[in-house]
Protein backbone atom coordinates (compact mmCIF):
# COMPACT_ATOMS: atom_id res chain seq x y z
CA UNK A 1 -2.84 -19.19 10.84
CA UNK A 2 -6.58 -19.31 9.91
CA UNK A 3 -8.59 -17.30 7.44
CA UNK A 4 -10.21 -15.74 10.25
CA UNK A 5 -7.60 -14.67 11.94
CA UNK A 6 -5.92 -12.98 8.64
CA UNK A 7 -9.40 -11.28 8.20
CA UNK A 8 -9.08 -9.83 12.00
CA UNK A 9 -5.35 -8.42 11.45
CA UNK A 10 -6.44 -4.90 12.56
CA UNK A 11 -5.11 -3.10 9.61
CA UNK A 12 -6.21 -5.30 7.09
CA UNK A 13 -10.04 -4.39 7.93
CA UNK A 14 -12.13 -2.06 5.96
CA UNK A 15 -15.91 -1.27 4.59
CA UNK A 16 -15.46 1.14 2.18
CA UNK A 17 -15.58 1.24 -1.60
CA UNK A 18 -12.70 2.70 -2.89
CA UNK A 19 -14.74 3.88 -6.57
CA UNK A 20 -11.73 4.09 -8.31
CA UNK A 21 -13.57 4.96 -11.78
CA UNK A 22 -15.04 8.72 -9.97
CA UNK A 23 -11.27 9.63 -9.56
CA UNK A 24 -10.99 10.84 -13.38
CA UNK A 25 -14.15 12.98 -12.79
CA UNK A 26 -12.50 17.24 -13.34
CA UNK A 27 -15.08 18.27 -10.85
CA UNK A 28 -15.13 15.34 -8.62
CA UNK A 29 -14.33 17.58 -5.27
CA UNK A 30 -16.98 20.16 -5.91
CA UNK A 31 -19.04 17.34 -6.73
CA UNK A 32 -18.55 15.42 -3.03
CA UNK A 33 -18.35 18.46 -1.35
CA UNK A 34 -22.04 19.25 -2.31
CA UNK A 35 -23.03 16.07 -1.12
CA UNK A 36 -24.79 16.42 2.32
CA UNK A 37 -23.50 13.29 3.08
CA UNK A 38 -19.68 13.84 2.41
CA UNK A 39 -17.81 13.61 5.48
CA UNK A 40 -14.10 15.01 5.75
CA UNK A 41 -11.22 12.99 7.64
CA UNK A 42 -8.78 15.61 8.57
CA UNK A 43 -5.13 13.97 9.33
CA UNK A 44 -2.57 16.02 10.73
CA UNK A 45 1.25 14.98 11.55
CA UNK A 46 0.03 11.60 10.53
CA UNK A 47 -2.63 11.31 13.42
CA UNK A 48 -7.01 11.40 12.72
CA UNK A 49 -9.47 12.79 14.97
CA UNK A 50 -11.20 10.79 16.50
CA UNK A 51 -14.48 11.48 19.16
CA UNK A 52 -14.26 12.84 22.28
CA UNK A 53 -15.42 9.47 23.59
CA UNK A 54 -12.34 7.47 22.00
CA UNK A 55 -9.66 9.54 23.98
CA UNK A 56 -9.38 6.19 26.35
CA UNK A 57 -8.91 3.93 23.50
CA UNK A 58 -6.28 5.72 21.76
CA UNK A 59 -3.62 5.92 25.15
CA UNK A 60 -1.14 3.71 24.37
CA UNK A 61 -0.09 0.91 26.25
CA UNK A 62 3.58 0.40 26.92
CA UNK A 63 4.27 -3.29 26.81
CA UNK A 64 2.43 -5.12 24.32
CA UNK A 65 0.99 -7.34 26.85
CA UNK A 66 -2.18 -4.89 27.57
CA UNK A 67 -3.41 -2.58 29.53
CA UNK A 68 -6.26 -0.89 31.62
CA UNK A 69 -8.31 -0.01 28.05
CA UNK A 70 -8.11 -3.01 26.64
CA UNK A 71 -11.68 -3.65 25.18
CA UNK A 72 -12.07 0.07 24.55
CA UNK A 73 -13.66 1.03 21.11
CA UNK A 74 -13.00 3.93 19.38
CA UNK A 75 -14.11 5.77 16.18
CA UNK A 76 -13.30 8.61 13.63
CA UNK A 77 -14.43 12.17 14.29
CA UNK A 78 -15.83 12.64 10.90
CA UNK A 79 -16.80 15.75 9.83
CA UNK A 80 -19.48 17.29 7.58
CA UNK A 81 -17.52 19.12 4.48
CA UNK A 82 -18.31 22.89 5.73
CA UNK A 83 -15.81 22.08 9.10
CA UNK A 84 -13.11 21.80 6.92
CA UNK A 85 -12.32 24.40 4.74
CA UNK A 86 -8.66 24.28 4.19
CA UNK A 87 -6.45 21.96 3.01
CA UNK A 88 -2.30 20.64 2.21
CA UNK A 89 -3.48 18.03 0.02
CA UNK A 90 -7.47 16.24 -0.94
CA UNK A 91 -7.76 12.85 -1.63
CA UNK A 92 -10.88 11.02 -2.64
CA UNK A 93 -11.43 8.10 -0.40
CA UNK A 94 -14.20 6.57 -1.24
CA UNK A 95 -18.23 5.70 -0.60
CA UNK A 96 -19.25 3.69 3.15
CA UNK A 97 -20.41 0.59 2.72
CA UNK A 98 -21.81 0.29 5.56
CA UNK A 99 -24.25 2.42 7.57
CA UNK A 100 -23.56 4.48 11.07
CA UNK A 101 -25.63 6.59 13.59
CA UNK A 102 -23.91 9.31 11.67
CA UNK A 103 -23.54 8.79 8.32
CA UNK A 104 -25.38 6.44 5.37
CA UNK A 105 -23.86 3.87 3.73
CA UNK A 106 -22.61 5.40 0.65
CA UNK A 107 -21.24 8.51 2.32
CA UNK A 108 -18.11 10.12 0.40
CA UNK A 109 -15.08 10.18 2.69
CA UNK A 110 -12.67 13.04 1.80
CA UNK A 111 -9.03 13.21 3.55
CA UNK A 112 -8.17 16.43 4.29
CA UNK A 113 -4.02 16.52 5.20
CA UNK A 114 -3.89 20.12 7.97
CA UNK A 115 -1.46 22.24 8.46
CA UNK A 116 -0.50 22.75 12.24
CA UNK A 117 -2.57 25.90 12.47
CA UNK A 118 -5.91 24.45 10.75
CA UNK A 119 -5.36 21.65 12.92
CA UNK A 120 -5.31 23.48 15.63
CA UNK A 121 -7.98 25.74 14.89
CA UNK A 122 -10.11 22.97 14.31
CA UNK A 123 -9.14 20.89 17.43
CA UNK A 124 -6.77 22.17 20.32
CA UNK A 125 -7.08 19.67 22.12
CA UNK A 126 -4.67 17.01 21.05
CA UNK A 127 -5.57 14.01 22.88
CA UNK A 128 -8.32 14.01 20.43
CA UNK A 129 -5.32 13.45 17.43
CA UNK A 130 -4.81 9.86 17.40
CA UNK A 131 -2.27 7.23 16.41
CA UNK A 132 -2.99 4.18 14.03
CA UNK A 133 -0.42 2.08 16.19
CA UNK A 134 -2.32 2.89 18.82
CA UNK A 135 -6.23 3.19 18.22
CA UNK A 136 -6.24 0.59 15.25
CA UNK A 137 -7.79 -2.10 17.29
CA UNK A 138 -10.39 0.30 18.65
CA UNK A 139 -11.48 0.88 15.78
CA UNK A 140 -14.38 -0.26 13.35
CA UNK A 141 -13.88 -2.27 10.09
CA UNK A 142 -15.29 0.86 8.21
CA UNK A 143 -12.69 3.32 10.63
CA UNK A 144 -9.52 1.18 10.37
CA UNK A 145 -9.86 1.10 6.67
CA UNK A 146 -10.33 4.60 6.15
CA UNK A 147 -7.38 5.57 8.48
CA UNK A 148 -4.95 2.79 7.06
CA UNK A 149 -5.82 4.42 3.54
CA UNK A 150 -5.46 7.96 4.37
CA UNK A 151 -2.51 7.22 6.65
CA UNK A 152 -0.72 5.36 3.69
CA UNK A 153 -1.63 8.02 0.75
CA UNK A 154 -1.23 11.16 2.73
CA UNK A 155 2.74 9.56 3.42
CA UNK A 156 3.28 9.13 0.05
CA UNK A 157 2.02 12.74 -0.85
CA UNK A 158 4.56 13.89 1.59
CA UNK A 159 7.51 12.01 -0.05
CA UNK A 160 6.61 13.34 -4.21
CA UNK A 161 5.84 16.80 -4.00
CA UNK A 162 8.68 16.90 -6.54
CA UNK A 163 9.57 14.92 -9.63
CA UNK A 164 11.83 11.83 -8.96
CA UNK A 165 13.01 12.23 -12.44
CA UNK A 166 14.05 15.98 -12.62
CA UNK A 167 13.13 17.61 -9.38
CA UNK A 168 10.80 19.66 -10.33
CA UNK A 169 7.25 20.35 -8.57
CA UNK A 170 4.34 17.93 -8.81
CA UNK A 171 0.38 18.69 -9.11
CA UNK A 172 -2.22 16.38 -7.22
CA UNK A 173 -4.59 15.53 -9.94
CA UNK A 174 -7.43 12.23 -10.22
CA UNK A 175 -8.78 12.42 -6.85
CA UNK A 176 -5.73 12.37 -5.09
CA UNK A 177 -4.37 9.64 -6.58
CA UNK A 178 -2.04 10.81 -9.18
CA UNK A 179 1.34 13.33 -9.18
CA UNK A 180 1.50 14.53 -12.39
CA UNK A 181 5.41 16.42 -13.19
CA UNK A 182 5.06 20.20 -14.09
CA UNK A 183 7.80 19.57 -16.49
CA UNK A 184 7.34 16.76 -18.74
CA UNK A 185 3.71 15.80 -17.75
CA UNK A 186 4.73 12.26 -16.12
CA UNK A 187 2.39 10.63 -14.47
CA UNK A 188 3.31 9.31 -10.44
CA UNK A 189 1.05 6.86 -8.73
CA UNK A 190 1.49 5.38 -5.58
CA UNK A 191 3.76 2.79 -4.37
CA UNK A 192 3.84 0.13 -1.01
CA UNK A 193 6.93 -1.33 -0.22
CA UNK A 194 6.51 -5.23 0.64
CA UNK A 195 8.69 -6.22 3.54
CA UNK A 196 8.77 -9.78 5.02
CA UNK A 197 7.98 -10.92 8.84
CA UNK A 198 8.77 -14.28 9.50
CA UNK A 199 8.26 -16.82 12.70
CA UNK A 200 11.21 -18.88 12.68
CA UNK A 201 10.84 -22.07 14.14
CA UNK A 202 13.48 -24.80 16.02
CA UNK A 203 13.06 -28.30 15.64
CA UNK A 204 11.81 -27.49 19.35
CA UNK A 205 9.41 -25.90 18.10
CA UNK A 206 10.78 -22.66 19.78
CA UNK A 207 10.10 -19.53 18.15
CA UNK A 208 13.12 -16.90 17.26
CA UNK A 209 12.66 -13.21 18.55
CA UNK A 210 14.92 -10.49 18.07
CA UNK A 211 15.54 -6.82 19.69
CA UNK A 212 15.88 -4.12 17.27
CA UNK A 213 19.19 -1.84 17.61
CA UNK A 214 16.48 1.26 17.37
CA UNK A 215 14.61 -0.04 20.70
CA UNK A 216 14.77 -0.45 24.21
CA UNK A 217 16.72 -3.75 24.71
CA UNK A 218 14.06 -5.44 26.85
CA UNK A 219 11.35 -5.26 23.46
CA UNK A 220 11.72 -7.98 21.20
CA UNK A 221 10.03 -9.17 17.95
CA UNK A 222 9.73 -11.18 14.86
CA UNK A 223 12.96 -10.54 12.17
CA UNK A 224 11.19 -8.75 8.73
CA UNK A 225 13.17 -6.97 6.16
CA UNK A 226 12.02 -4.87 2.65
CA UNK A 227 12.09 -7.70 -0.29
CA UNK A 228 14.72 -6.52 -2.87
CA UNK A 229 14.75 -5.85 -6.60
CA UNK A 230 14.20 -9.21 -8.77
CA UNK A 231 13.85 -10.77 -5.40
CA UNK A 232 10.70 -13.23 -4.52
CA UNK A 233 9.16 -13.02 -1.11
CA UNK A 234 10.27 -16.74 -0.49
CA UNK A 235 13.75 -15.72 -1.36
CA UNK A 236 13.47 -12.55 0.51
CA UNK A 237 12.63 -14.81 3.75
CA UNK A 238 15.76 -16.72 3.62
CA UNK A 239 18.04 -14.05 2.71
CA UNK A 240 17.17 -11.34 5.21
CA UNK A 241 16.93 -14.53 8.35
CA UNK A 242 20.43 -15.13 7.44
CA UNK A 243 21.73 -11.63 7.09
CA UNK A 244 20.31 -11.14 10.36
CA UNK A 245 20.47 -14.10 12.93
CA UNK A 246 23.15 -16.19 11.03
CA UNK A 247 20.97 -19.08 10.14
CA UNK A 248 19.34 -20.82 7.08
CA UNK A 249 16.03 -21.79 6.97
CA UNK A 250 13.97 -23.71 4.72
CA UNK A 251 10.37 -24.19 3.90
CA UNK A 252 9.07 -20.73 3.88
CA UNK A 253 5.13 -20.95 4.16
CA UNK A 254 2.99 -17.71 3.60
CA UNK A 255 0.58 -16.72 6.32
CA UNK A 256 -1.11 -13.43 5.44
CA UNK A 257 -0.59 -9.50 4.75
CA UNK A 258 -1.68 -6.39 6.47
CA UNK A 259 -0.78 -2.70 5.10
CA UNK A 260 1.85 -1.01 7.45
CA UNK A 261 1.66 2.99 6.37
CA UNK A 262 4.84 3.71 8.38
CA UNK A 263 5.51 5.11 6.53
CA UNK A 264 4.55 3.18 3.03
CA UNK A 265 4.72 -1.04 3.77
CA UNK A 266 2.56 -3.67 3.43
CA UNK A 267 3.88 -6.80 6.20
CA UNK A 268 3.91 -9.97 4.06
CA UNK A 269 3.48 -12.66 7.07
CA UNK A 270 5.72 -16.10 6.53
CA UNK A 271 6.83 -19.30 8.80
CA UNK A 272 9.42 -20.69 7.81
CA UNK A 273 11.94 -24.32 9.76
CA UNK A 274 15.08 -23.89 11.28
CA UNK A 275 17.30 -26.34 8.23
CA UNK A 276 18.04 -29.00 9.43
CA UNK A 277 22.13 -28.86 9.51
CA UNK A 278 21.88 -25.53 11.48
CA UNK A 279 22.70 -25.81 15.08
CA UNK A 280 19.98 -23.10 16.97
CA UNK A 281 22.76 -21.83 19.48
CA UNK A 282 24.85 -20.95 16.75
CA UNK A 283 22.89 -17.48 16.55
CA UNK A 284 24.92 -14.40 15.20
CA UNK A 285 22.94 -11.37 15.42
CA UNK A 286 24.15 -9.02 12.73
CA UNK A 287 25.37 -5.95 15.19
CA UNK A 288 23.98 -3.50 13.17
CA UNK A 289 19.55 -4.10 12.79
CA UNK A 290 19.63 -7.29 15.81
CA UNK A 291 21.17 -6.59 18.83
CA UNK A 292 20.74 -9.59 20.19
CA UNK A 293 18.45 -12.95 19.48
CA UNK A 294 16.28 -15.73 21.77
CA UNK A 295 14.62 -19.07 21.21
CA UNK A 296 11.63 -18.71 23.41
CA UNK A 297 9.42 -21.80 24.36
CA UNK A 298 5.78 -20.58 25.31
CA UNK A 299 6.25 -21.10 28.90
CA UNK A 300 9.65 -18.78 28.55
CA UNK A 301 6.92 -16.22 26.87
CA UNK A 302 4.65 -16.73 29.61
CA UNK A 303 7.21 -16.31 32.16
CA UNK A 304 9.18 -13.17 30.82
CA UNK A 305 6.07 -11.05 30.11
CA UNK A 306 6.51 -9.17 33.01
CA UNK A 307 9.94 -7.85 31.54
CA UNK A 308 9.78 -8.51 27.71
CA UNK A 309 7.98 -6.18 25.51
CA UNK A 310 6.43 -7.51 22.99
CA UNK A 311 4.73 -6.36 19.64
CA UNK A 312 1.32 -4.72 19.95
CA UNK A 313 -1.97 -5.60 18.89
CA UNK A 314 -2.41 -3.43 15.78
CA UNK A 315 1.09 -5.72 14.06
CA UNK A 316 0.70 -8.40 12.29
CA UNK A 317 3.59 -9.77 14.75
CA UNK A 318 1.59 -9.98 17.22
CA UNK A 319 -0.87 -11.78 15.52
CA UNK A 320 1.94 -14.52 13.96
CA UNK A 321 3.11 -14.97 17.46
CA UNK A 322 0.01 -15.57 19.05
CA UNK A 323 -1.03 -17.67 16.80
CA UNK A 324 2.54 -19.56 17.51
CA UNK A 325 1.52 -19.33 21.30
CA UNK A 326 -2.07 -20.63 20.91
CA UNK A 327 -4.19 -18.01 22.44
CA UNK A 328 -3.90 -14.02 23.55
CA UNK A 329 -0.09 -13.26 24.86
CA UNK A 330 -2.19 -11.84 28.34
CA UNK A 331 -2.95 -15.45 29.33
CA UNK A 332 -0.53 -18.35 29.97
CA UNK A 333 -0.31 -20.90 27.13
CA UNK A 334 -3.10 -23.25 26.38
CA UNK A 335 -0.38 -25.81 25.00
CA UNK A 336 2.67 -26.90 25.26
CA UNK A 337 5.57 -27.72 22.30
CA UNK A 338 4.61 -31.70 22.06
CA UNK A 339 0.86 -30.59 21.52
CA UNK A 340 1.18 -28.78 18.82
């Protein structure tokens, strides 16, 4: 995979400056909210507003192939402080660093997690609520950043509203970015779990996809797994292939990384070979994650995409595999196994 294409992974975009140093600040809210410039991101139930305008782009396609919106562009409904006047939980985002027909560069961006009834209040309609799975690609640099972030903290605010040592309640303190325990004043940042996705290749060059136990059984994808305690991410790669499909594989290679915030990843991208003394039909999904496991050729992609689901565009699956299959997964395959 190119540079290029690791700077395009949809969730791995952004244009804002996170100001990390303002978060200390005791009046840093009444501070931004002053600002004519601040703009609030409400989230609710995990999903942004976005503009009227955007409704198209955020439908979701159902087979990871395309659909009638593809090319639609979307953005974040962004809203001048005095719309949003309640609040579960404020975090600082940070300034714009780059300028819209709406908003300066240097804006401050302000998440503001609603309740169902300030949501509701503040937009009925809720076509206009949108998914990150779904609307990431639509989205700006400056707009996927700023949902991926607010997406990722406002799911780990939801998981420490108490203490992990004692169980009692925690206080949202530094901008958003600290839980500090009511009881013995410790101090909770945030925390990403890394998880591997692999491409696992045959001497065939064939690529190894596998359907999930939790999804339809026509959908298949890469094999990932969460990297362990004391583990590498090289290590990680080998273990969870072979807990999964049965196999060994060697020469894990690292591609790229893109934050998942579903609820609290970030997809660490590998290829790795098929070893050598491992025959490829001798595939033993494990029964409990894998359901079942293919070698696919990129013909056998080609040819199945009218009944195989695939990943969609906002994964960084999707962008491992196509850059496996040469090209976008809605055209046939520019080359063939011996070319590449």
């Amino acid at each position: 995979m190119t540079r290029s294409a690791l700077r395009d992974l949809p969730l791995s975009r952004g244009a804002v400056d996170r100001d990390h140093e303002a978060r200390s600040r005791p009046a840093l809210f009444d501070e931004l909210l002053g600002e004519p410039t601040t703009r609030i991101l409400p989230l609710w139930k995990g999903r942004a507003l976005v503009t009227a305008g955007s409704v198209a782009a955020a439908t979701p396609g159902s087979d990871g192939w395309g659909s009638a919106e593809d090319g639609a562009t979307a953005a974040l409904d962004l809203l001048p402080a005095d719309r949003v006047t309640s609040a579960l939980v404020r975090v600082y985002l940070g300034r714009t660093l780059v300028a819209t027909a709406t908003e300066p560069a240097g804006s401050a961006i302000v998440l503001s997690v609603l309740s169902d009834a300030a949501a509701s209040e503040l937009e009925p309609d809720e076509a206009r609520w949108a998914n990150l799975r779904t609307v990431g690609t639509a989205l700006s640099d400056r707009d996927a950043g700023l949902f991926t972030e607010a997406l990722g903290i406002a799911n780990w605010h939801a998981s420490h509203t108490h203490c992990p040592r004692c169980g009692e309640p925690t206080v949202v303190e530094k901008g958003g970015w600290v839980r500090r325990c009511l009881n013995d004043e410790t101090e909770i940042f945030p925390r990403t779990d890394p998880a591997v996705i692999v491409s696992v290749l045959d001497r065939d060059d064939r690529l190894l996809l596998g359907s999930n136990a939790m999804w339809e059984n026509n959908r298949y994808s890469l094999l990932a797994g969460f990297v362990e305690p004391g583990e590498s991410f090289e290590a990680a790669v080998e273990r969870e292939i072979f807990e999964e499909a049965g196999v060994r594989v060697v020469d894990p290679v690292y591609l790229g990384s893109q934050p998942w915030p579903f609820p609290a990843s970030v997809m660490v991208g590998f290829t790795a070979r098929l070893a050598d003394d491992q025959d490829p039909a001798a595939l033993h999904p494990d029964g409990d994650e894998i359901l079942e496991l293919r070698w696919f050729t990129r013909d056998e992609v080609w040819s199945n995409h009218d009944v195989v689901i695939l990943p969609g565009r906002t994964s960084i699956a999707r962008a491992i595999i196509e850059d496996w299959y040469g090209g976008p997964l809605g055209e046939p395959p520019a080359i063939s196994a011996g070319e590449r």
